[in-house]
PDBML (XML) file of the C-alpha atoms, coordinates in Angstrom:
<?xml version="1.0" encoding="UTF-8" ?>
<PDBx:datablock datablockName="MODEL"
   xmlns:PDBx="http://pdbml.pdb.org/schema/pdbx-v50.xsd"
   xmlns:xsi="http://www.w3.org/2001/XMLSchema-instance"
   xsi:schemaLocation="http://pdbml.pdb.org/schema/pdbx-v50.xsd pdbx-v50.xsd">
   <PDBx:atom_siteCategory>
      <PDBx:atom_site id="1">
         <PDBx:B_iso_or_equiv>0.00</PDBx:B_iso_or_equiv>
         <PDBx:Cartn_x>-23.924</PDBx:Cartn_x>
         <PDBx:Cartn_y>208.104</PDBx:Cartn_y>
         <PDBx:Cartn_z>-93.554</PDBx:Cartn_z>
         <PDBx:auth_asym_id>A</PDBx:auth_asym_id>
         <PDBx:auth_atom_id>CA</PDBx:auth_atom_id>
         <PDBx:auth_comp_id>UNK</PDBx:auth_comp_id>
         <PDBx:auth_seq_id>1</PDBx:auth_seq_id>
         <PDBx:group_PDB>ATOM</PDBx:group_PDB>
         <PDBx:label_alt_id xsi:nil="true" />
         <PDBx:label_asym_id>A</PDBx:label_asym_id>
         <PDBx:label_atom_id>CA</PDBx:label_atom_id>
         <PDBx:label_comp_id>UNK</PDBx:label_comp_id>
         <PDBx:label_entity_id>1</PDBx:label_entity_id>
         <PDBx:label_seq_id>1</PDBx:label_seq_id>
         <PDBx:occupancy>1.00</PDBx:occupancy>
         <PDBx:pdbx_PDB_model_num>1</PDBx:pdbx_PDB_model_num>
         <PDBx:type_symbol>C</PDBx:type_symbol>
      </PDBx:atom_site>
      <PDBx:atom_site id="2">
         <PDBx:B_iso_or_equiv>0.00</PDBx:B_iso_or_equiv>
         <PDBx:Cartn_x>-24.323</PDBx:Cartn_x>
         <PDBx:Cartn_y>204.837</PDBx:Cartn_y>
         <PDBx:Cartn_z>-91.889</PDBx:Cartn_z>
         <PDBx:auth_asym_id>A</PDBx:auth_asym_id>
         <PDBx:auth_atom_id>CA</PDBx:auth_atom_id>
         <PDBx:auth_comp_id>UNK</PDBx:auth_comp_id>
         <PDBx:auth_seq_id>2</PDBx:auth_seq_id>
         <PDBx:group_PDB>ATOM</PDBx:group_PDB>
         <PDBx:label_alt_id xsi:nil="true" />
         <PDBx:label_asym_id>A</PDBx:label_asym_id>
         <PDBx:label_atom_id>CA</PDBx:label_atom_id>
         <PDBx:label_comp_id>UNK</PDBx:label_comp_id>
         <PDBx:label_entity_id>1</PDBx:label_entity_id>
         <PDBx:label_seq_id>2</PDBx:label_seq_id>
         <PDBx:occupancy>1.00</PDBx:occupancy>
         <PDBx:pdbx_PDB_model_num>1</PDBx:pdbx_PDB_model_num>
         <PDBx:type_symbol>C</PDBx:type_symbol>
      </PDBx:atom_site>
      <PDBx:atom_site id="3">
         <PDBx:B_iso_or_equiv>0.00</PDBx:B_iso_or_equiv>
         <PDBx:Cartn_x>-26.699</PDBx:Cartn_x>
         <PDBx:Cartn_y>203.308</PDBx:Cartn_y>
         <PDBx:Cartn_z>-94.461</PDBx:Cartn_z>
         <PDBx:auth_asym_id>A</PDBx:auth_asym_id>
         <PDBx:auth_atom_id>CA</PDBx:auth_atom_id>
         <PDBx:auth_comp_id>UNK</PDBx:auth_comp_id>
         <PDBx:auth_seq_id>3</PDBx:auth_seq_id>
         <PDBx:group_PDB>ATOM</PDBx:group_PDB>
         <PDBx:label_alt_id xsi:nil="true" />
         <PDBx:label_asym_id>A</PDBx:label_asym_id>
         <PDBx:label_atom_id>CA</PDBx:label_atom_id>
         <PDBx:label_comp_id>UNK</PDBx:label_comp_id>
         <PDBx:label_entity_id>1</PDBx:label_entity_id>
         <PDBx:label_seq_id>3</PDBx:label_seq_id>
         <PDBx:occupancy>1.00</PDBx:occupancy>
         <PDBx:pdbx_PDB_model_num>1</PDBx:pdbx_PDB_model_num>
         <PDBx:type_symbol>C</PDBx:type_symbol>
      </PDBx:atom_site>
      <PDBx:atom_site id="4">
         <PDBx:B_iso_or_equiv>0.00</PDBx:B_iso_or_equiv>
         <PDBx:Cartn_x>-23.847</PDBx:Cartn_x>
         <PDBx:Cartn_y>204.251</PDBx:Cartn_y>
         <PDBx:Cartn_z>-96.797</PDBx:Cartn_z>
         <PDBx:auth_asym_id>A</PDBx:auth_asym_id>
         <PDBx:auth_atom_id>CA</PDBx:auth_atom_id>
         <PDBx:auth_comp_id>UNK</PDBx:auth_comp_id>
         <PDBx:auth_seq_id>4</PDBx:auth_seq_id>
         <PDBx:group_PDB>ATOM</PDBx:group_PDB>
         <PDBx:label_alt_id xsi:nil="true" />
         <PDBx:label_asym_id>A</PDBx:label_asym_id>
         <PDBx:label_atom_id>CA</PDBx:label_atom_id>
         <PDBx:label_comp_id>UNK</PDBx:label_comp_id>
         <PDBx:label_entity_id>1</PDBx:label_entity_id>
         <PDBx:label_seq_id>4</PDBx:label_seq_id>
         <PDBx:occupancy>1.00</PDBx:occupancy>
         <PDBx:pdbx_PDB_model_num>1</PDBx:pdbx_PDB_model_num>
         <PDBx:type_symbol>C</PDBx:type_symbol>
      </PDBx:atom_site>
      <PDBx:atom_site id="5">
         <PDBx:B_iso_or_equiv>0.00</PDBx:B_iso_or_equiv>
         <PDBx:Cartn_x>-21.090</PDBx:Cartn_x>
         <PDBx:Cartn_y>202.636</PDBx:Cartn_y>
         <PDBx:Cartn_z>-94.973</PDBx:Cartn_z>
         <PDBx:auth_asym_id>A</PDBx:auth_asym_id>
         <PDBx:auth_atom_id>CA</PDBx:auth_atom_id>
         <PDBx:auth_comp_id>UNK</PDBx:auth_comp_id>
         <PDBx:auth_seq_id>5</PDBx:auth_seq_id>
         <PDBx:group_PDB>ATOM</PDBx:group_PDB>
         <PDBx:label_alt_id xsi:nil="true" />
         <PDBx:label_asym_id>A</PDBx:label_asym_id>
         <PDBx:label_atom_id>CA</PDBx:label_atom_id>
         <PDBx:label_comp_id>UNK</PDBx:label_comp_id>
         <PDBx:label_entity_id>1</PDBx:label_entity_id>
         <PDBx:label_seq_id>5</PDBx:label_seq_id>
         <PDBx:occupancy>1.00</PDBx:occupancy>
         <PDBx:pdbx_PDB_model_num>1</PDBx:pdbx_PDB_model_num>
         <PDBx:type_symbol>C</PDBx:type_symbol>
      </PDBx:atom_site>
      <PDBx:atom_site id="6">
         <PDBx:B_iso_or_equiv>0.00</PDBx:B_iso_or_equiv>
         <PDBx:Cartn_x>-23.417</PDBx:Cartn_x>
         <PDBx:Cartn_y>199.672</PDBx:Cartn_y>
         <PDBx:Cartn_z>-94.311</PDBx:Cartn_z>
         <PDBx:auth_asym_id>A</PDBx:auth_asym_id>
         <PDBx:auth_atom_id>CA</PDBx:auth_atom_id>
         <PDBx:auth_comp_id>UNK</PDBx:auth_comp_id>
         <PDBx:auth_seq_id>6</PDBx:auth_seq_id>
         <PDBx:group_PDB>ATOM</PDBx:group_PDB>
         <PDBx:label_alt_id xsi:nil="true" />
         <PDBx:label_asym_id>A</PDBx:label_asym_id>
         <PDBx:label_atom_id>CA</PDBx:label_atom_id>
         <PDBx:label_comp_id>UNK</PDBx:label_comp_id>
         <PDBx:label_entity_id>1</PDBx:label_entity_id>
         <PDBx:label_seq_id>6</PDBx:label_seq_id>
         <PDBx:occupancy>1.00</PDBx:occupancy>
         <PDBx:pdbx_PDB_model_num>1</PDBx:pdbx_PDB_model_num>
         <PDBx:type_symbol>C</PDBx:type_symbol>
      </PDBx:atom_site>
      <PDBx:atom_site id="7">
         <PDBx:B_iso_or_equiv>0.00</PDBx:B_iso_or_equiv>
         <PDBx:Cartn_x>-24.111</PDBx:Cartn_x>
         <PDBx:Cartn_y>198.770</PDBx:Cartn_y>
         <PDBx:Cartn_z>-98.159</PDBx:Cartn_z>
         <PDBx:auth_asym_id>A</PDBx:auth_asym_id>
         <PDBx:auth_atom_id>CA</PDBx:auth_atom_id>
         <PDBx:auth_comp_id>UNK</PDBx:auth_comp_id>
         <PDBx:auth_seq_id>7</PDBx:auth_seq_id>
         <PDBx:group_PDB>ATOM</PDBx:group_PDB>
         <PDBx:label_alt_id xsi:nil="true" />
         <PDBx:label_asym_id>A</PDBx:label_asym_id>
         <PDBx:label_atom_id>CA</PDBx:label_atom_id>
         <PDBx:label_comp_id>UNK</PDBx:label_comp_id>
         <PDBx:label_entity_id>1</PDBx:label_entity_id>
         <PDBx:label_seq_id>7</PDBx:label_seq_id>
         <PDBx:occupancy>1.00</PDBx:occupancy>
         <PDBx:pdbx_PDB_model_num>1</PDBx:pdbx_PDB_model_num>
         <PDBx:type_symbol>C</PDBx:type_symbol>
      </PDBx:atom_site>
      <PDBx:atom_site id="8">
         <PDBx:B_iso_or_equiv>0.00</PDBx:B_iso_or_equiv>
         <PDBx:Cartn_x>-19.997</PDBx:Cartn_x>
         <PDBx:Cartn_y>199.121</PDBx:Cartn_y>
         <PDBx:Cartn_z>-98.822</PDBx:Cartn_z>
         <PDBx:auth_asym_id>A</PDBx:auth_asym_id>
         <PDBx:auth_atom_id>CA</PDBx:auth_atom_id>
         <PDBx:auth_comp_id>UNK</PDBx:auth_comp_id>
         <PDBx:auth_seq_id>8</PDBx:auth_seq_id>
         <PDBx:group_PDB>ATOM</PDBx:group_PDB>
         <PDBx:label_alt_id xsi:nil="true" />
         <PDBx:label_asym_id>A</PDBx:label_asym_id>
         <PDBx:label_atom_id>CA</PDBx:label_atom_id>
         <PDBx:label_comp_id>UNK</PDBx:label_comp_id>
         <PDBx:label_entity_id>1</PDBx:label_entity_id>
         <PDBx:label_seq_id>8</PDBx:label_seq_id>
         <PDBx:occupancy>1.00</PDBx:occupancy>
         <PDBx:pdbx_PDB_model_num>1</PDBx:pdbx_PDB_model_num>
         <PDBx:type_symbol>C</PDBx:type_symbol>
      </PDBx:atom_site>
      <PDBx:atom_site id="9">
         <PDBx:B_iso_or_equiv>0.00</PDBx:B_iso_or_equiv>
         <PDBx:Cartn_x>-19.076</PDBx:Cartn_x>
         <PDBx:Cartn_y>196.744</PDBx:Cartn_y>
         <PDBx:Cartn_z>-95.621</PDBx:Cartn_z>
         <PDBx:auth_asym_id>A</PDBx:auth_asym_id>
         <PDBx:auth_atom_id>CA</PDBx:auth_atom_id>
         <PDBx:auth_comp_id>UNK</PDBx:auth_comp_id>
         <PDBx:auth_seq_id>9</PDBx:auth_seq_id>
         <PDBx:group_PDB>ATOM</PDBx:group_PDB>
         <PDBx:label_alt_id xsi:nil="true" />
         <PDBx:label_asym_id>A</PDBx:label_asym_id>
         <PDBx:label_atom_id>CA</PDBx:label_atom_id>
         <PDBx:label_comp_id>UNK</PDBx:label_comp_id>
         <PDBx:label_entity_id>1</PDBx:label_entity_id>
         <PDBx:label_seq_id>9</PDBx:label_seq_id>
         <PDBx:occupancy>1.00</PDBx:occupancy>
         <PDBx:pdbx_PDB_model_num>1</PDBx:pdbx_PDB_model_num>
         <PDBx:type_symbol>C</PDBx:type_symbol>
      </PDBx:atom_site>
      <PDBx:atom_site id="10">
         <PDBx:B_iso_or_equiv>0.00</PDBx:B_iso_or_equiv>
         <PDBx:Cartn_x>-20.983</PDBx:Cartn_x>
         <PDBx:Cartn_y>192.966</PDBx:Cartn_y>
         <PDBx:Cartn_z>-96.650</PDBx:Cartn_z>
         <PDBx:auth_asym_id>A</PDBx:auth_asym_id>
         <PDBx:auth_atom_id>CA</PDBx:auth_atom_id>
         <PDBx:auth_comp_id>UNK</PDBx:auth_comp_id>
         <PDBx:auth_seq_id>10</PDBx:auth_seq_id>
         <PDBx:group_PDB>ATOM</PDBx:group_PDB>
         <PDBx:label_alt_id xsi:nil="true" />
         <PDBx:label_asym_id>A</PDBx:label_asym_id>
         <PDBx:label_atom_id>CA</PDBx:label_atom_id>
         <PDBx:label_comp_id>UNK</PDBx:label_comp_id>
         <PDBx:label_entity_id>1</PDBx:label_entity_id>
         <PDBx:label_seq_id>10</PDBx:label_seq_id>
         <PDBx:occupancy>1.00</PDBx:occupancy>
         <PDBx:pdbx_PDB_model_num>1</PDBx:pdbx_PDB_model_num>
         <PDBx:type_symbol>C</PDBx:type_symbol>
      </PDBx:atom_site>
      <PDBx:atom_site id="11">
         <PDBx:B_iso_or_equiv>0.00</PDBx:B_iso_or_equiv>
         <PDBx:Cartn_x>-22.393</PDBx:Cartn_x>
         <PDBx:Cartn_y>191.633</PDBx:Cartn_y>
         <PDBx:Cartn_z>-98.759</PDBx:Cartn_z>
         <PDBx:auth_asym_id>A</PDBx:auth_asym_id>
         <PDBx:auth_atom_id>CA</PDBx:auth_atom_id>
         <PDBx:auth_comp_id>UNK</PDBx:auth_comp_id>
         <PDBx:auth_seq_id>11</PDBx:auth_seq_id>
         <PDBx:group_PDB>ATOM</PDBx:group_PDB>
         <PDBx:label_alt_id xsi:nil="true" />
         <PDBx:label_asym_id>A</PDBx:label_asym_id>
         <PDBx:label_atom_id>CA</PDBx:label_atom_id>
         <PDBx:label_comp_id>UNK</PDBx:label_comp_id>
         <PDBx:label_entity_id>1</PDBx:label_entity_id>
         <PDBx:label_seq_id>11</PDBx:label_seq_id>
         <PDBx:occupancy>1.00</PDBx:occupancy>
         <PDBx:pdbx_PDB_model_num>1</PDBx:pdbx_PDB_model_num>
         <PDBx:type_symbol>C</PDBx:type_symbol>
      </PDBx:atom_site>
      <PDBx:atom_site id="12">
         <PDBx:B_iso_or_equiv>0.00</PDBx:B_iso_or_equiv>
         <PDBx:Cartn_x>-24.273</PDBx:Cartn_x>
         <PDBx:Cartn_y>189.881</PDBx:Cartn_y>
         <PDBx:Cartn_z>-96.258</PDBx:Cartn_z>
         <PDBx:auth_asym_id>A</PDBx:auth_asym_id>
         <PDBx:auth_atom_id>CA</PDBx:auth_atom_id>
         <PDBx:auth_comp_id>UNK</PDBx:auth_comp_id>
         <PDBx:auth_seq_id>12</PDBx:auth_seq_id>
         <PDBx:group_PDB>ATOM</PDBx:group_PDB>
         <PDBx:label_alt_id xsi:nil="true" />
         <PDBx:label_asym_id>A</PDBx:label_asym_id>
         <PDBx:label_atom_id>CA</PDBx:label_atom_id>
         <PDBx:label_comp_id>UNK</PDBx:label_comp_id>
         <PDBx:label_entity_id>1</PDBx:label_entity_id>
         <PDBx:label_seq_id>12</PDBx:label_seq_id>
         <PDBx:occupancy>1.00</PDBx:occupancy>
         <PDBx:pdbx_PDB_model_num>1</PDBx:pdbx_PDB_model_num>
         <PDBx:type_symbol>C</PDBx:type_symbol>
      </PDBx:atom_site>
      <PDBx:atom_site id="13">
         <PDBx:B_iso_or_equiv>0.00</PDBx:B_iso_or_equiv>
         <PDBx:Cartn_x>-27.664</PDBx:Cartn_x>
         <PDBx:Cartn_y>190.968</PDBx:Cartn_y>
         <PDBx:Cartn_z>-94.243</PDBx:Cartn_z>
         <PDBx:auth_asym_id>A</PDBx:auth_asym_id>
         <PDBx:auth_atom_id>CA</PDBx:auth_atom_id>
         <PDBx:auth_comp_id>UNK</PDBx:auth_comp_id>
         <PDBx:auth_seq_id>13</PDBx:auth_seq_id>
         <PDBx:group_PDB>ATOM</PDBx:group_PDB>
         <PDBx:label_alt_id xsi:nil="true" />
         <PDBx:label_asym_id>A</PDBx:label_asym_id>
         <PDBx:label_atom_id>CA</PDBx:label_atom_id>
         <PDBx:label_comp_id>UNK</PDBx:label_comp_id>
         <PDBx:label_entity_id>1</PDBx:label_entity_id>
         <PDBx:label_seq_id>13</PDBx:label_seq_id>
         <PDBx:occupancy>1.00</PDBx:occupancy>
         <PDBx:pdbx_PDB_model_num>1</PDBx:pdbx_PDB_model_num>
         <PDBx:type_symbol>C</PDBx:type_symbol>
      </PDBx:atom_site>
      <PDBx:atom_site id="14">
         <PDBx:B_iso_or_equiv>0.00</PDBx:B_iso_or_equiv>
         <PDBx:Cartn_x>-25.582</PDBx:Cartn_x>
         <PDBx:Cartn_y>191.640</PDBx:Cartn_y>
         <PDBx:Cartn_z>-91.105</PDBx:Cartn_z>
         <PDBx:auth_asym_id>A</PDBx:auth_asym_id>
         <PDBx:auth_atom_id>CA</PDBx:auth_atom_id>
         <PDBx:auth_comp_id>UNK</PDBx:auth_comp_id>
         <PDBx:auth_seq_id>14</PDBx:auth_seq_id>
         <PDBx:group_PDB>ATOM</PDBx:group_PDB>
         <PDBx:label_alt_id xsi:nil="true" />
         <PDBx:label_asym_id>A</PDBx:label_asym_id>
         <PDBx:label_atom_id>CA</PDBx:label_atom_id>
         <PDBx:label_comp_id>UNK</PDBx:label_comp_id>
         <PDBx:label_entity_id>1</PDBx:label_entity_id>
         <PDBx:label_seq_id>14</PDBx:label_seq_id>
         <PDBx:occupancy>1.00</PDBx:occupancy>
         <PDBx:pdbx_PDB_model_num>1</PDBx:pdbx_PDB_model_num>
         <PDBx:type_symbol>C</PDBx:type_symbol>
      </PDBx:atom_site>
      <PDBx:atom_site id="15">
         <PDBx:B_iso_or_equiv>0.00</PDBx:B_iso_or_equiv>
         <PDBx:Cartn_x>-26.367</PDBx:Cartn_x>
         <PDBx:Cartn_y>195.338</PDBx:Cartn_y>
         <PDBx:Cartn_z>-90.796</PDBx:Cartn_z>
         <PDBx:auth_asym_id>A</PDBx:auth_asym_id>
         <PDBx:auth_atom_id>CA</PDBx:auth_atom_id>
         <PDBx:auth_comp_id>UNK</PDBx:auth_comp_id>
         <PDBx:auth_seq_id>15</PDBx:auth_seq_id>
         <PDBx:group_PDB>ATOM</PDBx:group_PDB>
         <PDBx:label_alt_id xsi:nil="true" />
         <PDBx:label_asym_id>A</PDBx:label_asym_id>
         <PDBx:label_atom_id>CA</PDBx:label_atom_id>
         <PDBx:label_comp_id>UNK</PDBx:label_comp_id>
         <PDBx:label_entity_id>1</PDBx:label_entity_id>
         <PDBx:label_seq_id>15</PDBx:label_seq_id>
         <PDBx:occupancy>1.00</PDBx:occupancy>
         <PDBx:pdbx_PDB_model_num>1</PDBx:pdbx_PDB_model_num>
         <PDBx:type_symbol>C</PDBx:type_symbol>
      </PDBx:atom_site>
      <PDBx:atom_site id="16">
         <PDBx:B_iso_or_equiv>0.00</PDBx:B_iso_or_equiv>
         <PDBx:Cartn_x>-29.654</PDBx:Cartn_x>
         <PDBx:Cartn_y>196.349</PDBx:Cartn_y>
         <PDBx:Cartn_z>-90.544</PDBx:Cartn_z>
         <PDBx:auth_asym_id>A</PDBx:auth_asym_id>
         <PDBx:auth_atom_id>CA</PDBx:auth_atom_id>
         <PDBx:auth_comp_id>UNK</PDBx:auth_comp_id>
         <PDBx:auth_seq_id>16</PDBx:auth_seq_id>
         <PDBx:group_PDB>ATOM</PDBx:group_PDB>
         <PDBx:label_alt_id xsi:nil="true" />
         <PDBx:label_asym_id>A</PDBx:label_asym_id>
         <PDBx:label_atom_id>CA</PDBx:label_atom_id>
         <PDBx:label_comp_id>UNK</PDBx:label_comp_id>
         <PDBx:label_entity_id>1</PDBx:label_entity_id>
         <PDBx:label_seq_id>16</PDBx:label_seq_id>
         <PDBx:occupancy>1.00</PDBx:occupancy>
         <PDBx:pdbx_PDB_model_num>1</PDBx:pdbx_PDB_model_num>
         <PDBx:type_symbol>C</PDBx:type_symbol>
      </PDBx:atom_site>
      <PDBx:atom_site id="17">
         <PDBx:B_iso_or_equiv>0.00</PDBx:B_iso_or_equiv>
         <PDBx:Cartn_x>-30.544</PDBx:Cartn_x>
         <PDBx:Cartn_y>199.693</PDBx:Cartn_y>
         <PDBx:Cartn_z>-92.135</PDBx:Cartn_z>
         <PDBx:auth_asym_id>A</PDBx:auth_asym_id>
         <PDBx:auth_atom_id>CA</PDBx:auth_atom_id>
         <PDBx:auth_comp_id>UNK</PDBx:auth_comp_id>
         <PDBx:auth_seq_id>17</PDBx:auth_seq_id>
         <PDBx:group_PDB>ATOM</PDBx:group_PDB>
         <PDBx:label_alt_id xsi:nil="true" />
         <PDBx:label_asym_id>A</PDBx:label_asym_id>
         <PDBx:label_atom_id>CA</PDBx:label_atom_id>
         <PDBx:label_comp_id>UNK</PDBx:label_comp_id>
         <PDBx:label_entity_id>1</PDBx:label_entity_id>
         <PDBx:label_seq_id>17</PDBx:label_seq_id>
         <PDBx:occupancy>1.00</PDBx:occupancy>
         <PDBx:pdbx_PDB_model_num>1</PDBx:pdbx_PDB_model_num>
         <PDBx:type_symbol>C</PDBx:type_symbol>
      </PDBx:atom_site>
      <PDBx:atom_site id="18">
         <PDBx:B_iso_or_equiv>0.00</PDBx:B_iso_or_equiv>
         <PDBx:Cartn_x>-33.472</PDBx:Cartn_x>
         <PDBx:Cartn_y>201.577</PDBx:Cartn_y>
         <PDBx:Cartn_z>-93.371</PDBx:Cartn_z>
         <PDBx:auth_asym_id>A</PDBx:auth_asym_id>
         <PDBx:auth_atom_id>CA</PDBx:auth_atom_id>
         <PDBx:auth_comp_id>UNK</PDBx:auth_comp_id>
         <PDBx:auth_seq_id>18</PDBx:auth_seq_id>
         <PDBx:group_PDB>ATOM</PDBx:group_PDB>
         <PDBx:label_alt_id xsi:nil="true" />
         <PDBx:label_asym_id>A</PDBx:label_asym_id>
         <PDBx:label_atom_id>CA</PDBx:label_atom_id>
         <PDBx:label_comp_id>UNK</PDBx:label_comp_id>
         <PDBx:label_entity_id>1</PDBx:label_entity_id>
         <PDBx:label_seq_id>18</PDBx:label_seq_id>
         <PDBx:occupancy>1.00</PDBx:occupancy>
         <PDBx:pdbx_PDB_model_num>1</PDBx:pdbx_PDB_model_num>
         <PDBx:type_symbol>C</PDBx:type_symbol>
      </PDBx:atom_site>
      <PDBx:atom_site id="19">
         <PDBx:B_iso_or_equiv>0.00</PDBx:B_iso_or_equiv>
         <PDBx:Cartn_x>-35.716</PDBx:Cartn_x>
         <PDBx:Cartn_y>200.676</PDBx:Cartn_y>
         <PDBx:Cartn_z>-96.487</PDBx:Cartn_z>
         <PDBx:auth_asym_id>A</PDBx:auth_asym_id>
         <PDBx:auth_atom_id>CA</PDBx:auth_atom_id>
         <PDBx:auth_comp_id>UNK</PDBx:auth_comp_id>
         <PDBx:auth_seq_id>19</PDBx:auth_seq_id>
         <PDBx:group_PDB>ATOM</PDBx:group_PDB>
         <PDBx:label_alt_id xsi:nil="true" />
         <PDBx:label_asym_id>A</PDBx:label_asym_id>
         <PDBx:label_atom_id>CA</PDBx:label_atom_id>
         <PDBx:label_comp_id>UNK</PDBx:label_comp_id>
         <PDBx:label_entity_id>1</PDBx:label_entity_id>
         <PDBx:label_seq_id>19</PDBx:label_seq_id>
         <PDBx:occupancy>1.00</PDBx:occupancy>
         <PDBx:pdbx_PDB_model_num>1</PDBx:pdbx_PDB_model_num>
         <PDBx:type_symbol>C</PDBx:type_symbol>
      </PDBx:atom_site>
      <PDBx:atom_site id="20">
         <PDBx:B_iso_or_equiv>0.00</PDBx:B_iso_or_equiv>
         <PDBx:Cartn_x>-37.336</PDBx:Cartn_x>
         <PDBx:Cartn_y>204.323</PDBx:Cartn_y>
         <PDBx:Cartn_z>-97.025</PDBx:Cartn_z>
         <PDBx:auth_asym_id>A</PDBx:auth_asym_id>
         <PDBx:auth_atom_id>CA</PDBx:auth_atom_id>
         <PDBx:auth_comp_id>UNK</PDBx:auth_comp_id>
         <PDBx:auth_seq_id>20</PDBx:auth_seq_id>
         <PDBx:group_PDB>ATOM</PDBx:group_PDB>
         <PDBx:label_alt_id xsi:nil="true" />
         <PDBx:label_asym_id>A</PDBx:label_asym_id>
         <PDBx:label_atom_id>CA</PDBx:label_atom_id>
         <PDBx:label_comp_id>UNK</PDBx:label_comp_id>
         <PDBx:label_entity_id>1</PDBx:label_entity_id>
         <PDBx:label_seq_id>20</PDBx:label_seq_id>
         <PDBx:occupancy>1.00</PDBx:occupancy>
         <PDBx:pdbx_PDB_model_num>1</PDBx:pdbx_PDB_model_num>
         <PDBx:type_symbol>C</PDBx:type_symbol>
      </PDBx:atom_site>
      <PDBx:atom_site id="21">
         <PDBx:B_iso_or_equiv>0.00</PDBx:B_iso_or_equiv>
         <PDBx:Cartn_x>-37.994</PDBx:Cartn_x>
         <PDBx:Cartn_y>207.081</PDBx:Cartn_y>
         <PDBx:Cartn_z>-94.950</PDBx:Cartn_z>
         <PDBx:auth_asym_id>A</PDBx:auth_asym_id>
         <PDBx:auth_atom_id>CA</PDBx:auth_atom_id>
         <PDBx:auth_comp_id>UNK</PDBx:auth_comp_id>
         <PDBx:auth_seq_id>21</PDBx:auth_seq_id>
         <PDBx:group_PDB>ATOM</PDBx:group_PDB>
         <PDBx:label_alt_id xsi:nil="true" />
         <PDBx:label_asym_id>A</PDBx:label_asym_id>
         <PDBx:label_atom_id>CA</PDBx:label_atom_id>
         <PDBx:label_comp_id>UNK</PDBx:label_comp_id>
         <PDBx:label_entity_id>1</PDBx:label_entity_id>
         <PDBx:label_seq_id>21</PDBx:label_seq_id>
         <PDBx:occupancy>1.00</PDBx:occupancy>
         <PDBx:pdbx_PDB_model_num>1</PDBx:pdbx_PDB_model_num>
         <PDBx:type_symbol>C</PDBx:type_symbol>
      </PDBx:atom_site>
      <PDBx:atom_site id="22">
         <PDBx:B_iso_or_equiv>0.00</PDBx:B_iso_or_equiv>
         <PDBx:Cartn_x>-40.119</PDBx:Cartn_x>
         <PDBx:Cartn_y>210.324</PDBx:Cartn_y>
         <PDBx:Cartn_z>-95.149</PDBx:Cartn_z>
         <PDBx:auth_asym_id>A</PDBx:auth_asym_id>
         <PDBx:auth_atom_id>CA</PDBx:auth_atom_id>
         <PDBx:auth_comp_id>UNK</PDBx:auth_comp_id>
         <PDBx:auth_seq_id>22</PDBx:auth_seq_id>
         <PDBx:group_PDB>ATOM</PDBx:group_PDB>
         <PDBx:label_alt_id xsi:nil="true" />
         <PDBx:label_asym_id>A</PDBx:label_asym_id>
         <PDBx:label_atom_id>CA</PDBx:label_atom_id>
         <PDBx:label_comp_id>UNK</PDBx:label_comp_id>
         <PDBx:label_entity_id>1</PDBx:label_entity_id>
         <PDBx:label_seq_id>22</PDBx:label_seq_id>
         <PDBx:occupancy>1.00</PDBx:occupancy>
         <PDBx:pdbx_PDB_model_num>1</PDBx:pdbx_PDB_model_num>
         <PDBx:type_symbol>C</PDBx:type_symbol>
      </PDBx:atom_site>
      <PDBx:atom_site id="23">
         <PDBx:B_iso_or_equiv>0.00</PDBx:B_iso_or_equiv>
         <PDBx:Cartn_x>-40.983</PDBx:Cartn_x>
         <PDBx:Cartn_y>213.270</PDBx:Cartn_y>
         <PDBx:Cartn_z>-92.641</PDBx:Cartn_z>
         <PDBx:auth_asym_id>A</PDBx:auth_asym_id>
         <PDBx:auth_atom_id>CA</PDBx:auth_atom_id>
         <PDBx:auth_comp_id>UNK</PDBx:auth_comp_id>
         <PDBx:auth_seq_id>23</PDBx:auth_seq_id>
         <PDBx:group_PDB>ATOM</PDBx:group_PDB>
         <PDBx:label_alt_id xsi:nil="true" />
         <PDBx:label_asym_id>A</PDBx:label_asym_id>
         <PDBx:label_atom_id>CA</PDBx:label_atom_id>
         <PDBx:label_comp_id>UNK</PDBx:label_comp_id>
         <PDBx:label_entity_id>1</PDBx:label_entity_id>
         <PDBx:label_seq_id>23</PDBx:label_seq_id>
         <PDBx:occupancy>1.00</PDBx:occupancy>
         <PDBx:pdbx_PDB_model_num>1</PDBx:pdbx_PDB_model_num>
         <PDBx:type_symbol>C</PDBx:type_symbol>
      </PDBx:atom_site>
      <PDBx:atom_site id="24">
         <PDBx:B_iso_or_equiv>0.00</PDBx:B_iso_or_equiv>
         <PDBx:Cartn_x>-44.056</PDBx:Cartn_x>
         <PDBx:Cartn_y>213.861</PDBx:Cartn_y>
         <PDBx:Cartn_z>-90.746</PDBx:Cartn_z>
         <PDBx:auth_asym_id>A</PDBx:auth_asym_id>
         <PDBx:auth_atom_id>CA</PDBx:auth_atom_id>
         <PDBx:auth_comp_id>UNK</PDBx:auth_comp_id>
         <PDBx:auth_seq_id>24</PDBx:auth_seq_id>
         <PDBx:group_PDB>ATOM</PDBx:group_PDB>
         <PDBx:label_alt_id xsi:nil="true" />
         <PDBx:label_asym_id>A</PDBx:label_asym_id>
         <PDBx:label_atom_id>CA</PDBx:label_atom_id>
         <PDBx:label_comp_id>UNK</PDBx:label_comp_id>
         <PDBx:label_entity_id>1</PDBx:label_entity_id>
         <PDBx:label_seq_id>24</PDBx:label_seq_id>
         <PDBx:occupancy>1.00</PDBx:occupancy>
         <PDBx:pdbx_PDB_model_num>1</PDBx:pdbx_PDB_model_num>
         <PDBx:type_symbol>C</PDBx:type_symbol>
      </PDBx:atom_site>
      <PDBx:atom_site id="25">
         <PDBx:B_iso_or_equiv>0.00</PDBx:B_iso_or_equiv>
         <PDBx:Cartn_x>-45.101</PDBx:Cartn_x>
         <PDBx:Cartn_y>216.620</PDBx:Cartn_y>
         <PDBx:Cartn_z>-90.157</PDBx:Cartn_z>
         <PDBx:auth_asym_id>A</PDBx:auth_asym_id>
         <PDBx:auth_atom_id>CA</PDBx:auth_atom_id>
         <PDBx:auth_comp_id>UNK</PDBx:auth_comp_id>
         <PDBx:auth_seq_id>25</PDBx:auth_seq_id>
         <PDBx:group_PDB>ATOM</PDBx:group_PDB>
         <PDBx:label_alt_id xsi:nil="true" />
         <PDBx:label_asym_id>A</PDBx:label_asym_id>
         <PDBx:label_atom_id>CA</PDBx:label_atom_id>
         <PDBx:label_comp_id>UNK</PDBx:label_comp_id>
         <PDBx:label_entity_id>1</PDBx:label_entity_id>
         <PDBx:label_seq_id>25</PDBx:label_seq_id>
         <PDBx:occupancy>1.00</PDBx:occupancy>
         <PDBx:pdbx_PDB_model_num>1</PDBx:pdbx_PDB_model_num>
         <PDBx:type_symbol>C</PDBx:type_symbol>
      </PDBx:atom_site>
   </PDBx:atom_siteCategory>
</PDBx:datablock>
């Protein structure tokens, strides 16, 4: 949810967020 809401707030770097992610197991 937040990486959502952080691409449609700036244009700008000012959020950091995640590039991938997986699961370990």
């Amino acid at each position: 949810l937040s990486h959502r809401v952080a691409s449609q707030c700036s244009s700008d770097a000012v959020f950091v967020t995640y590039a991938r992610y997986f699961h370990i197991d």
